[in-house]
PDB file of N, CA and C in Angstrom:
ATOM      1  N   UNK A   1      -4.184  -3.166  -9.736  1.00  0.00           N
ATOM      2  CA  UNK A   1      -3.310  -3.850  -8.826  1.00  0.00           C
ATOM      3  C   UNK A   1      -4.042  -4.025  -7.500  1.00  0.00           C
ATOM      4  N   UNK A   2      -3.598  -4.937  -6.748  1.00  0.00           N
ATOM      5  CA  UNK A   2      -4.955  -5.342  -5.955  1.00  0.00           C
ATOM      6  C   UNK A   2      -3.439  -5.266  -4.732  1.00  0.00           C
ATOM      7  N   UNK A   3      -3.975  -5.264  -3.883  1.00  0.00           N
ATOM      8  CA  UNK A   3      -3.225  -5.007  -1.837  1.00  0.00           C
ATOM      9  C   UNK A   3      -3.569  -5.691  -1.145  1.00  0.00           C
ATOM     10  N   UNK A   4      -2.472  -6.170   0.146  1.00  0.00           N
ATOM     11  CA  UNK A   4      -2.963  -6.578   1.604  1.00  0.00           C
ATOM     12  C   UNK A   4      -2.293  -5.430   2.454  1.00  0.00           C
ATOM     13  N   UNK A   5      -2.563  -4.118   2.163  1.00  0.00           N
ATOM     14  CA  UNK A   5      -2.500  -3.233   2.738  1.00  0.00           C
ATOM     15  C   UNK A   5      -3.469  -3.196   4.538  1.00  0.00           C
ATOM     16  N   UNK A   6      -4.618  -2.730   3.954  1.00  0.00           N
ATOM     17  CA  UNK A   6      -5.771  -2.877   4.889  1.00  0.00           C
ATOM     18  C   UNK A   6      -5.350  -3.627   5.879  1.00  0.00           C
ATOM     19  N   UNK A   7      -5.515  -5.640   4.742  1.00  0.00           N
ATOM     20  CA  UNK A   7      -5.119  -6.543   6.377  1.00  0.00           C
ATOM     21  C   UNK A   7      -3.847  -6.530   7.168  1.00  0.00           C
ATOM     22  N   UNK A   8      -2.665  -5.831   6.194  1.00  0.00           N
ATOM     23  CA  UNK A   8      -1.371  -5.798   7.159  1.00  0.00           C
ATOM     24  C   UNK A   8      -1.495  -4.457   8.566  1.00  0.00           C
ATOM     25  N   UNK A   9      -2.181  -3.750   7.896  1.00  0.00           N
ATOM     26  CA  UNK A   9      -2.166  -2.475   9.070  1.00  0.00           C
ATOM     27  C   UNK A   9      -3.189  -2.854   9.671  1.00  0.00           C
ATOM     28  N   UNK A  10      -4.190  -3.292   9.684  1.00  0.00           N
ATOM     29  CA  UNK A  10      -4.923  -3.582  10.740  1.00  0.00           C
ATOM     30  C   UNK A  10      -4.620  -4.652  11.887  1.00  0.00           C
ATOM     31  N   UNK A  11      -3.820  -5.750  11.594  1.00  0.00           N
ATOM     32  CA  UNK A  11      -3.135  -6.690  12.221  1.00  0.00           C
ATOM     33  C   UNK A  11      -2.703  -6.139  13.200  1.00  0.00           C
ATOM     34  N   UNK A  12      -1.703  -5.354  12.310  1.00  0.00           N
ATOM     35  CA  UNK A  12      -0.746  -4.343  13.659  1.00  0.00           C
ATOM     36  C   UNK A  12      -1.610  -3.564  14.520  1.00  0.00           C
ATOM     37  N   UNK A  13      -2.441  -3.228  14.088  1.00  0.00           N
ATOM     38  CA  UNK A  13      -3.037  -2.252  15.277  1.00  0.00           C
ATOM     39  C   UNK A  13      -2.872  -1.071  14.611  1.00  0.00           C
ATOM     40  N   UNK A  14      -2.579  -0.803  13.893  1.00  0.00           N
ATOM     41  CA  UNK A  14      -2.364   0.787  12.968  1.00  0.00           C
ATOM     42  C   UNK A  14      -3.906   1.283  12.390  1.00  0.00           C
ATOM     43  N   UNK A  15      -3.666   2.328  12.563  1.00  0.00           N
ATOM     44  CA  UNK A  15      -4.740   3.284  12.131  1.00  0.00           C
ATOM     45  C   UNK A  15      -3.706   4.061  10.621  1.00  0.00           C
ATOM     46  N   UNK A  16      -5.422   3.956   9.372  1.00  0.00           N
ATOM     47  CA  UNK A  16      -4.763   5.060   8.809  1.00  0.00           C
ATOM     48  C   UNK A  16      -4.566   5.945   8.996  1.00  0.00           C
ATOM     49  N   UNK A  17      -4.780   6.899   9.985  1.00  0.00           N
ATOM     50  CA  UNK A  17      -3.895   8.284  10.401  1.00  0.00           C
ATOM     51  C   UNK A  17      -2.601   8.023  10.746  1.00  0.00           C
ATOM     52  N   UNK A  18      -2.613   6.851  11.708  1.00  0.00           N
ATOM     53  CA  UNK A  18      -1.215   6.245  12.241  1.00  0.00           C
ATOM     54  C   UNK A  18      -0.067   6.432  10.955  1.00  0.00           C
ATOM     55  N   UNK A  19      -0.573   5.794   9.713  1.00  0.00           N
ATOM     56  CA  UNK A  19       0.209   4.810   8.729  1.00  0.00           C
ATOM     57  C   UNK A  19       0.222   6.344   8.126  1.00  0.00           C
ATOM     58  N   UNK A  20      -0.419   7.113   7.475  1.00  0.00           N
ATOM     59  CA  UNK A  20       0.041   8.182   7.210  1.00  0.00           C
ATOM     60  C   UNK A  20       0.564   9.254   7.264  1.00  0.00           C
ATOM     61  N   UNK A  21       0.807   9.634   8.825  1.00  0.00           N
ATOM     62  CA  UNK A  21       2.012   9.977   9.435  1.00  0.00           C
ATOM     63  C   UNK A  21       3.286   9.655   9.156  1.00  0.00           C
ATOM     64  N   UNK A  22       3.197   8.180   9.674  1.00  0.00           N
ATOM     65  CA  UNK A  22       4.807   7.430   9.548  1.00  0.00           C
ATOM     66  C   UNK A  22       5.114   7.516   8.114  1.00  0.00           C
ATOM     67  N   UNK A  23       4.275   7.660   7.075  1.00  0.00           N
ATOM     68  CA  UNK A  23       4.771   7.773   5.729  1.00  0.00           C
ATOM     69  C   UNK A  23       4.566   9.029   4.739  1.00  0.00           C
ATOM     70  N   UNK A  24       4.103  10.203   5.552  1.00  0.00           N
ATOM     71  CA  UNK A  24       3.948  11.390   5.656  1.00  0.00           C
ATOM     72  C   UNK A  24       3.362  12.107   4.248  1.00  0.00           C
ATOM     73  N   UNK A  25       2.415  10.794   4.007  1.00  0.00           N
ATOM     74  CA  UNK A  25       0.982  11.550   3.197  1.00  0.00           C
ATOM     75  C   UNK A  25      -0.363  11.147   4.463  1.00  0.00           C
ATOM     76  N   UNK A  26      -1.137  11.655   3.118  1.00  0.00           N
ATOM     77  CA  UNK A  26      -2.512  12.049   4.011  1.00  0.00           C
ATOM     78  C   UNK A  26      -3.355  10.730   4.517  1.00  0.00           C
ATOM     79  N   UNK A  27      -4.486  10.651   5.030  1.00  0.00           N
ATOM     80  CA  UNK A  27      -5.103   9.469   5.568  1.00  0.00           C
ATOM     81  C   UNK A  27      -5.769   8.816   4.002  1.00  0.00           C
ATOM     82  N   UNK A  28      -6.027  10.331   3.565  1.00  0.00           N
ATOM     83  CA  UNK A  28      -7.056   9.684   2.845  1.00  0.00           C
ATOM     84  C   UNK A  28      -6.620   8.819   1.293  1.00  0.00           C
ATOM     85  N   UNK A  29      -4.949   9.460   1.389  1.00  0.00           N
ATOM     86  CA  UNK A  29      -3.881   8.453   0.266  1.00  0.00           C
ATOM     87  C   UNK A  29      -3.862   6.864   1.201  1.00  0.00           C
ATOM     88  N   UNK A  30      -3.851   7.010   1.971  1.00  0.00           N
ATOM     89  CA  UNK A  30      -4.035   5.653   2.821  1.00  0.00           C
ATOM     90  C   UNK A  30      -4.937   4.882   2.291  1.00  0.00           C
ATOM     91  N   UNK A  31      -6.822   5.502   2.496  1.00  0.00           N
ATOM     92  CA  UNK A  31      -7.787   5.196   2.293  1.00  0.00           C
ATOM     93  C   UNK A  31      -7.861   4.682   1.059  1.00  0.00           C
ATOM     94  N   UNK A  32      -7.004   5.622  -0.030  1.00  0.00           N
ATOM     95  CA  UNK A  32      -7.257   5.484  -1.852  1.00  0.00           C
ATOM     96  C   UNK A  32      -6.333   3.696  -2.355  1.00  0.00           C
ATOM     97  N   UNK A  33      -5.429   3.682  -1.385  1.00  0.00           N
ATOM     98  CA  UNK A  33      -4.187   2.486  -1.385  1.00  0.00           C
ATOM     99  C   UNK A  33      -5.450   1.479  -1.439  1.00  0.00           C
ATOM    100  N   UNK A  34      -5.900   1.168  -0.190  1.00  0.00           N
ATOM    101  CA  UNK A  34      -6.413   0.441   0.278  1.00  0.00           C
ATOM    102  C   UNK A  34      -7.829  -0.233  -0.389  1.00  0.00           C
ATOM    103  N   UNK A  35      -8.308   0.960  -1.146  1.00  0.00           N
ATOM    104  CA  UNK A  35      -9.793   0.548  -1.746  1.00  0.00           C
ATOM    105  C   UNK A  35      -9.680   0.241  -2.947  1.00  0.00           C
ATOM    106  N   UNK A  36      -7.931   0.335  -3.311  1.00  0.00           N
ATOM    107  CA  UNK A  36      -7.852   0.018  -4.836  1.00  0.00           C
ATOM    108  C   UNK A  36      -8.231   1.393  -5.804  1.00  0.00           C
ATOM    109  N   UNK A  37      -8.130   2.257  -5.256  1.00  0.00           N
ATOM    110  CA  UNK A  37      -8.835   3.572  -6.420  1.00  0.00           C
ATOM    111  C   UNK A  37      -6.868   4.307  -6.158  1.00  0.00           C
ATOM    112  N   UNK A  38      -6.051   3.802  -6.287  1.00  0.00           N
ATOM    113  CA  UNK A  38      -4.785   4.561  -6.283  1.00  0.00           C
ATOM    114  C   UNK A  38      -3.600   3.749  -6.283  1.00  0.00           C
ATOM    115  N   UNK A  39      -2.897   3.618  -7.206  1.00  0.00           N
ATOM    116  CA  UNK A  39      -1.699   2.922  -7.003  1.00  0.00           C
ATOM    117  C   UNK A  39      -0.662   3.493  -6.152  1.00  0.00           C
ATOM    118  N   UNK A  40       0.171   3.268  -5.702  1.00  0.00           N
ATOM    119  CA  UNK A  40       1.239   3.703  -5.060  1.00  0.00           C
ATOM    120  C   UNK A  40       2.564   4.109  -6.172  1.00  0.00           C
ATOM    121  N   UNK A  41       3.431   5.614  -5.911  1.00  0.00           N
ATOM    122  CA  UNK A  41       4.456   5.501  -6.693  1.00  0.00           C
ATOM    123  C   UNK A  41       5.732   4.200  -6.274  1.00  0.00           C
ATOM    124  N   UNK A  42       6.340   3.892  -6.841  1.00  0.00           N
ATOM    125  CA  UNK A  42       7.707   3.232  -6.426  1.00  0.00           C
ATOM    126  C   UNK A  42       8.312   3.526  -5.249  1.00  0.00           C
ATOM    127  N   UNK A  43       8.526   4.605  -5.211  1.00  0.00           N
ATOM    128  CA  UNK A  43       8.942   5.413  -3.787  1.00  0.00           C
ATOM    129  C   UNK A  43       7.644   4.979  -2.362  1.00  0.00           C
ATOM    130  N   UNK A  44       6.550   5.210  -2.773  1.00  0.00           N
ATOM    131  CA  UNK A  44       5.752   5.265  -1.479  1.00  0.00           C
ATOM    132  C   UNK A  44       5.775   3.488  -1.399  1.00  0.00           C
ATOM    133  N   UNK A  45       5.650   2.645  -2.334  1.00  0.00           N
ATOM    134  CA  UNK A  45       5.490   1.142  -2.138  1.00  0.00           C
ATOM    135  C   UNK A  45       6.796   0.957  -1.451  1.00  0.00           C
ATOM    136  N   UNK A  46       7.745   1.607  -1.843  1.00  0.00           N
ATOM    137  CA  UNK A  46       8.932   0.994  -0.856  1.00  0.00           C
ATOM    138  C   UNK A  46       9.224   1.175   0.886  1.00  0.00           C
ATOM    139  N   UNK A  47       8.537   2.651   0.997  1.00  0.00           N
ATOM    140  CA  UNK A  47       7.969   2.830   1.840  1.00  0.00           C
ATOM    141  C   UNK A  47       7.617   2.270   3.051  1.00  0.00           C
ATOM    142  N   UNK A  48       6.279   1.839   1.866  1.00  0.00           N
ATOM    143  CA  UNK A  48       5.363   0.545   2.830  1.00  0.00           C
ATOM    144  C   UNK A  48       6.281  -0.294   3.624  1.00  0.00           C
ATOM    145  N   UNK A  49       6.438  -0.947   2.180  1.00  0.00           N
ATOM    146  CA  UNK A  49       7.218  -2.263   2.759  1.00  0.00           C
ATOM    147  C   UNK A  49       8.187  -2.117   3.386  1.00  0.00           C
ATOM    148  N   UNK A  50       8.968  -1.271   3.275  1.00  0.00           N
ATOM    149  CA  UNK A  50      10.052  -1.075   4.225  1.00  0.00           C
ATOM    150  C   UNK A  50       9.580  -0.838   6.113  1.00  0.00           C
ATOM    151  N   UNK A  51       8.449  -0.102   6.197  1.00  0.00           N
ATOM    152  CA  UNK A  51       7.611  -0.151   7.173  1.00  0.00           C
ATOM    153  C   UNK A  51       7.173  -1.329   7.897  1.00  0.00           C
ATOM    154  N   UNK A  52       6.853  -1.702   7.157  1.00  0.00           N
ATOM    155  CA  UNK A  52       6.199  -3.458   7.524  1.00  0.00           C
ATOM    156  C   UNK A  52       7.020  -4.395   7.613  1.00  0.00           C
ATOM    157  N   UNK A  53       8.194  -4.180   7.077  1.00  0.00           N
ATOM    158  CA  UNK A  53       9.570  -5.516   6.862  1.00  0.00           C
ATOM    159  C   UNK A  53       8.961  -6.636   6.205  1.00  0.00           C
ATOM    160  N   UNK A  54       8.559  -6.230   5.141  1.00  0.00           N
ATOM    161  CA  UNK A  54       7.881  -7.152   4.137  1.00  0.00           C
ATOM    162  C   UNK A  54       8.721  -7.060   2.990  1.00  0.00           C
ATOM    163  N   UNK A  55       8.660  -7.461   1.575  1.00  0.00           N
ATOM    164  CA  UNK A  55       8.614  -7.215   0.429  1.00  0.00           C
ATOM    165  C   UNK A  55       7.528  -6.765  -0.544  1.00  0.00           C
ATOM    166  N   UNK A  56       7.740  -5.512  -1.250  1.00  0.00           N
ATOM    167  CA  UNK A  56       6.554  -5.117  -1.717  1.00  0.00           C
ATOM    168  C   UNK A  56       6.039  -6.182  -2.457  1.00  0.00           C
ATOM    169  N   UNK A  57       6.174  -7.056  -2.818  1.00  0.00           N
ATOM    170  CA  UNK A  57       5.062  -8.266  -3.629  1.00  0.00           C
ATOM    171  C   UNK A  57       4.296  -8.838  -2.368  1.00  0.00           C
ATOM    172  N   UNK A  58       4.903  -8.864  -1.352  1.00  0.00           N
ATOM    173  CA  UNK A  58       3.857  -9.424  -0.379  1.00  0.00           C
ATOM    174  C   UNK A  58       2.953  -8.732   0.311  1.00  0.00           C
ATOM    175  N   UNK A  59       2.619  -7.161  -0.179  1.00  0.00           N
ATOM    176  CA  UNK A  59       2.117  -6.687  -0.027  1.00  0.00           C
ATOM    177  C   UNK A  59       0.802  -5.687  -1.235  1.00  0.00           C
ATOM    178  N   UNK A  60       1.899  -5.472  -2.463  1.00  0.00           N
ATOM    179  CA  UNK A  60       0.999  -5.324  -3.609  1.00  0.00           C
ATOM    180  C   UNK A  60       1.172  -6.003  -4.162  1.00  0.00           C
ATOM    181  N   UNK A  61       0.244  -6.978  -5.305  1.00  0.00           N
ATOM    182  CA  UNK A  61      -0.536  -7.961  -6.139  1.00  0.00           C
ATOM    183  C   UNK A  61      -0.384  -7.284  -7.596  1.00  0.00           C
ATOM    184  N   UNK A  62       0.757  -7.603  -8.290  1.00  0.00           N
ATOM    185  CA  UNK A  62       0.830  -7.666  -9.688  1.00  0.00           C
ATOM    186  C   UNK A  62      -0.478  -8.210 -10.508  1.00  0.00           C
ATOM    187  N   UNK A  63      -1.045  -7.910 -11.319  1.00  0.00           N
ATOM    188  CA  UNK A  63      -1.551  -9.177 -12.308  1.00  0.00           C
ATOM    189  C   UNK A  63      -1.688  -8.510 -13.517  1.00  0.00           C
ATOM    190  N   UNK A  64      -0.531  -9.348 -14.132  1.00  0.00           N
ATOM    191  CA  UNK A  64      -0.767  -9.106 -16.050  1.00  0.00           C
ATOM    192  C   UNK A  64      -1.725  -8.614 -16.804  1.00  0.00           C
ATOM    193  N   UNK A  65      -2.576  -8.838 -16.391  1.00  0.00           N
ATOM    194  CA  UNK A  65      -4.325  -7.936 -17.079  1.00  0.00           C
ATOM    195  C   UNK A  65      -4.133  -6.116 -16.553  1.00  0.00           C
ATOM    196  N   UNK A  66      -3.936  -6.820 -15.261  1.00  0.00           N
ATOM    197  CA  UNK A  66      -3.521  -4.868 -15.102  1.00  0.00           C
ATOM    198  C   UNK A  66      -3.021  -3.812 -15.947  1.00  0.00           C
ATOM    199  N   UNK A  67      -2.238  -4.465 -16.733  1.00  0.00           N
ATOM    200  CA  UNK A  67      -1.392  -3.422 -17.811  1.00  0.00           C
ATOM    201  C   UNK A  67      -1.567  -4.296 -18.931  1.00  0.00           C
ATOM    202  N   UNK A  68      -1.521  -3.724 -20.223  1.00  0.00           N
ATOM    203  CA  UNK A  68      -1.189  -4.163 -21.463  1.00  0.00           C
ATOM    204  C   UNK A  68       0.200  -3.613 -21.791  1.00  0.00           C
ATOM    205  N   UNK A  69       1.236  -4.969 -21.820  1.00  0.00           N
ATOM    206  CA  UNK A  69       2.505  -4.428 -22.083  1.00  0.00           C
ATOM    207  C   UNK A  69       2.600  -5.401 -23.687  1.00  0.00           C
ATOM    208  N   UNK A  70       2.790  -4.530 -24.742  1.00  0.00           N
ATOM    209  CA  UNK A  70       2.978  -4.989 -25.983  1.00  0.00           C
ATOM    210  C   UNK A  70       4.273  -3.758 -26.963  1.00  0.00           C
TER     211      UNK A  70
END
């Protein structure tokens, strides 16, 4: 699953220490979001987005190859 994590918090001016505070994991779950080496649970994506006043699709990137659903 691919993110505009990175470019939404950096826009703002947020630091991942910042962003992991306000969502009260570590920097470096920040770091893992962001580089693509960690998905987010349901709970923390809502999180986000709820943070940002986004919708989580406009922030994490579905794509069908990602999963094999059969």
């Amino acid at each position: 699953m691919k993110n505009r994590l990175r470019e939404i918090r950096t826009a703002r001016g947020i630091s991942q220490e910042e962003l992991a505070d306000i969502l009260g994991v570590t920097r470096q779950t920040i770091s893992s979001l962001e580089n693509g080496r960690y998905n987010p649970s349901i709970i923390l994506a809502f999180k986000i987005a709820r943070y940002f006043g986004m919708a989580i699709e406009d922030i994490f990137i579905y794509e069908e190859r990602d999963y094999d659903v059969r």
